[in-house]
N, C-alpha and C. Protein backbone atom coordinates (compact mmCIF):
# COMPACT_ATOMS: atom_id res chain seq x y z
N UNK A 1 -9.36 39.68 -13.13
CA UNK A 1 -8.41 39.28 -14.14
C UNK A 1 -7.32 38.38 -13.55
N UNK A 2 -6.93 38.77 -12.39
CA UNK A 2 -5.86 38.09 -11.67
C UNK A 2 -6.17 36.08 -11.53
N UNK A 3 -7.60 36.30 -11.20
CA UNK A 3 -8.12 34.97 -11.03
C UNK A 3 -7.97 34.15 -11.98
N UNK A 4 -8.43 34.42 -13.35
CA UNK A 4 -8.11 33.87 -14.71
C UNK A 4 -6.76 33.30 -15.00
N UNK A 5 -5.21 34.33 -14.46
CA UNK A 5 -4.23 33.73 -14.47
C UNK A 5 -3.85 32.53 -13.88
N UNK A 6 -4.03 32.78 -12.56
CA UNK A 6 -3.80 31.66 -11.91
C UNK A 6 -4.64 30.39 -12.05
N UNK A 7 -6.05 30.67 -12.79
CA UNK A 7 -6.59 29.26 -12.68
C UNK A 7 -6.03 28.50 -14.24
N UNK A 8 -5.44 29.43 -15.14
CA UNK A 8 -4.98 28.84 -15.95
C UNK A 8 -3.16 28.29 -15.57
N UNK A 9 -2.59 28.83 -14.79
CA UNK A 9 -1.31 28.35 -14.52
C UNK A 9 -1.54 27.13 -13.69
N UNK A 10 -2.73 26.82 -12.75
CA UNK A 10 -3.23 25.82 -11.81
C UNK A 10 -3.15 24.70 -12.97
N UNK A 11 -4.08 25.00 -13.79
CA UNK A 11 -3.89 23.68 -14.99
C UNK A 11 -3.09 23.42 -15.95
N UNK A 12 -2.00 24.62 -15.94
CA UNK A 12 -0.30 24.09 -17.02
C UNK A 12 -0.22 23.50 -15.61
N UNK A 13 -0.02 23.24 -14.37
CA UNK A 13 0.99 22.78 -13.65
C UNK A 13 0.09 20.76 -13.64
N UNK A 14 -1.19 21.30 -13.11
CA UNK A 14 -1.90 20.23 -12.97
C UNK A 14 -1.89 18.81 -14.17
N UNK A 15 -1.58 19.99 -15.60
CA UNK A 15 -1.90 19.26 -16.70
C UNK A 15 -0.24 18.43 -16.94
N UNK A 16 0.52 18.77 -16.65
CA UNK A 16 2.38 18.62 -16.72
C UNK A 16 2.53 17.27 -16.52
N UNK A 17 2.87 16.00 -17.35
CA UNK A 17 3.29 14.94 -17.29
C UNK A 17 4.12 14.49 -16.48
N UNK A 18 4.77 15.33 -16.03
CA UNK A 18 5.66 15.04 -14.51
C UNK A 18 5.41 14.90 -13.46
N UNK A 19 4.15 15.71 -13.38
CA UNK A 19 3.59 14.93 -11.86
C UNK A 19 2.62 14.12 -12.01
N UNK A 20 2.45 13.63 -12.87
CA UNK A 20 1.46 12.36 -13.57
C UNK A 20 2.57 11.30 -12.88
N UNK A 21 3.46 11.22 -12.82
CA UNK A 21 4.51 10.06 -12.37
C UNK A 21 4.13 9.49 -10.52
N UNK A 22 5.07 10.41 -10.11
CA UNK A 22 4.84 10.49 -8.76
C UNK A 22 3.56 10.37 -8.23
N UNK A 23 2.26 11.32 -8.72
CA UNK A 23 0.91 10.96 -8.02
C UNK A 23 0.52 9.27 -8.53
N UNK A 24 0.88 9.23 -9.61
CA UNK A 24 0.28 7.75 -10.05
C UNK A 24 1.24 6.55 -8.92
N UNK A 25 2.50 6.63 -8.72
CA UNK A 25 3.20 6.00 -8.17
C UNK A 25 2.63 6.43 -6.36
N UNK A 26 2.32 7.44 -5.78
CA UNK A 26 1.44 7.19 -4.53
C UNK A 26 -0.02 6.68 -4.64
N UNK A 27 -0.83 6.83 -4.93
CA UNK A 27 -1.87 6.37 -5.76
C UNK A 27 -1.66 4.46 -5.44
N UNK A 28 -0.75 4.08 -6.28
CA UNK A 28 -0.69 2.64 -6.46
C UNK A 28 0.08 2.43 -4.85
N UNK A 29 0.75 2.79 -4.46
CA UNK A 29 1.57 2.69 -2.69
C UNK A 29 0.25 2.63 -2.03
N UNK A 30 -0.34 3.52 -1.62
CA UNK A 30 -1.48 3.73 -1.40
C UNK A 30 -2.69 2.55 -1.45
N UNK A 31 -3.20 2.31 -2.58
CA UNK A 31 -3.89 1.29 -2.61
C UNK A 31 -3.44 -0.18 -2.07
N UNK A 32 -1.96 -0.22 -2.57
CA UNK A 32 -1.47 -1.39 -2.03
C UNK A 32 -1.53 -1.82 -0.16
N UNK A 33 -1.32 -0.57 -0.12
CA UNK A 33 -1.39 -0.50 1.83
C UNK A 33 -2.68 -0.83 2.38
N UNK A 34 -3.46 -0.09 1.51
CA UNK A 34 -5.04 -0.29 2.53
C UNK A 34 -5.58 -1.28 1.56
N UNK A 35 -4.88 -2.19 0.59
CA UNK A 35 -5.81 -3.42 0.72
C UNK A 35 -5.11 -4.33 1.61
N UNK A 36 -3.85 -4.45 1.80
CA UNK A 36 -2.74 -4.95 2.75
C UNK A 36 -3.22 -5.14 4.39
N UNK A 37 -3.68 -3.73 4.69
CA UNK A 37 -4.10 -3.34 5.46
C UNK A 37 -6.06 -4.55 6.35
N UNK A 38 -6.54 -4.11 4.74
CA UNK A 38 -7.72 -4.36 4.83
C UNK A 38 -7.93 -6.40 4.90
N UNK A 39 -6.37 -6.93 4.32
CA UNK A 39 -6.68 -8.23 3.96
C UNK A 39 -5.61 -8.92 5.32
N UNK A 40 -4.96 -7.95 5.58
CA UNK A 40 -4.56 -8.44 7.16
C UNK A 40 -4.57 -10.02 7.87
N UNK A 41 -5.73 -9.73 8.90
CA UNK A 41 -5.93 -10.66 9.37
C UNK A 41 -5.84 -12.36 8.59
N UNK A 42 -6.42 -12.14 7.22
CA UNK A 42 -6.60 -13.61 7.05
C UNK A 42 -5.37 -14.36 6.36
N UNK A 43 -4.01 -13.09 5.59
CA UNK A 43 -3.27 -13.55 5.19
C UNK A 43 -1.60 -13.15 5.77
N UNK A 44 -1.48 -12.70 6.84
CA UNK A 44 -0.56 -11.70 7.71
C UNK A 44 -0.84 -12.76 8.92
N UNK A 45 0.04 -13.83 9.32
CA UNK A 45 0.14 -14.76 10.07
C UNK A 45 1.15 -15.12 10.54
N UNK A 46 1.19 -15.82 12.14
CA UNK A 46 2.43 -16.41 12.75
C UNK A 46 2.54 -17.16 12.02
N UNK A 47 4.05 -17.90 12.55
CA UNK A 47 4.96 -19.66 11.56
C UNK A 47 3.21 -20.52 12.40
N UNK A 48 3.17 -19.70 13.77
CA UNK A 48 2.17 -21.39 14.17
C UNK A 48 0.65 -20.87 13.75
N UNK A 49 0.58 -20.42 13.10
CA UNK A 49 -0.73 -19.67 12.50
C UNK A 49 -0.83 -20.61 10.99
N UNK A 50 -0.31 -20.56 10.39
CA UNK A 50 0.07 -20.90 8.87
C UNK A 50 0.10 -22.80 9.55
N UNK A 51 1.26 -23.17 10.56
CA UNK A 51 1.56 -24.59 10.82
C UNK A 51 -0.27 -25.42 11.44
N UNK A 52 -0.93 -24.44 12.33
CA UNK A 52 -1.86 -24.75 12.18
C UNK A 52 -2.98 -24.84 11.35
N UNK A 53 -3.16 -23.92 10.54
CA UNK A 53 -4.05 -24.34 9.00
C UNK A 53 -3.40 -25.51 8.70
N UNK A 54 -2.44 -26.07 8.22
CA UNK A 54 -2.26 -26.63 7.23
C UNK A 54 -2.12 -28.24 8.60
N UNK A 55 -2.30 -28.05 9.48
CA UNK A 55 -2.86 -29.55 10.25
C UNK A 55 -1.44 -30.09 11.34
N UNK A 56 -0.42 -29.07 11.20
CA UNK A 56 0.96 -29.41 11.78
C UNK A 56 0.68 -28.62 13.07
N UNK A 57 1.71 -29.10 14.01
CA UNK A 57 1.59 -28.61 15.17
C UNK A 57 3.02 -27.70 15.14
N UNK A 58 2.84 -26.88 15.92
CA UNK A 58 3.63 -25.64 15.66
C UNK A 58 4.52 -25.86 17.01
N UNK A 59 6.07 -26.43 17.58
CA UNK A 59 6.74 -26.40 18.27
C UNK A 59 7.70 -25.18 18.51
N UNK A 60 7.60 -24.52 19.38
CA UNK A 60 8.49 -23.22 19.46
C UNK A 60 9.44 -23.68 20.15
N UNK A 61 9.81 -24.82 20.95
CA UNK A 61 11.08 -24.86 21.48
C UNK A 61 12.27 -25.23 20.56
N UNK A 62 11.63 -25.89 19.32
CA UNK A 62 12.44 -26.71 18.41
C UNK A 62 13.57 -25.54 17.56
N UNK A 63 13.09 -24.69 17.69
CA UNK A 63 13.55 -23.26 17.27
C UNK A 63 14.66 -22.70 17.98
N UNK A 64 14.19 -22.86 19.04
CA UNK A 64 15.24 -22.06 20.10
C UNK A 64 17.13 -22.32 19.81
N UNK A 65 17.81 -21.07 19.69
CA UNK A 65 18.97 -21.72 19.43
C UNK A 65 19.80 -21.65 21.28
């Protein structure tokens, strides 16, 4: 009998629109990271990373203060 309670209090808590918020809001953090993560390399670049795609030469002294 005891079991019955709790698996029905498991789903008032589970079912509760309030934590519909927060899990949906990690959920989307989450995904954002490991595609972030996953797309890295080709868009997560140095100034002379980016200056070289685009055909410029990338001077680091010009920088220097």
């Amino acid at each position: 009998m005891k079991k019955k309670v709790s698996m029905n209090n498991w789903k008032e808590i589970v079912g509760s629109p309030i934590w519909w918020v927060p899990v949906s809001l990690l959920v989307l953090f989450i995904s954002i990271e490991g595609l972030h993560l996953a797309e890295h390399g080709k868009n997560c670049k140095t100034k002379a990373a980016w200056m070289n795609e685009a055909g410029l030469e990338y001077d680091r002294e010009s920088e220097v203060r």
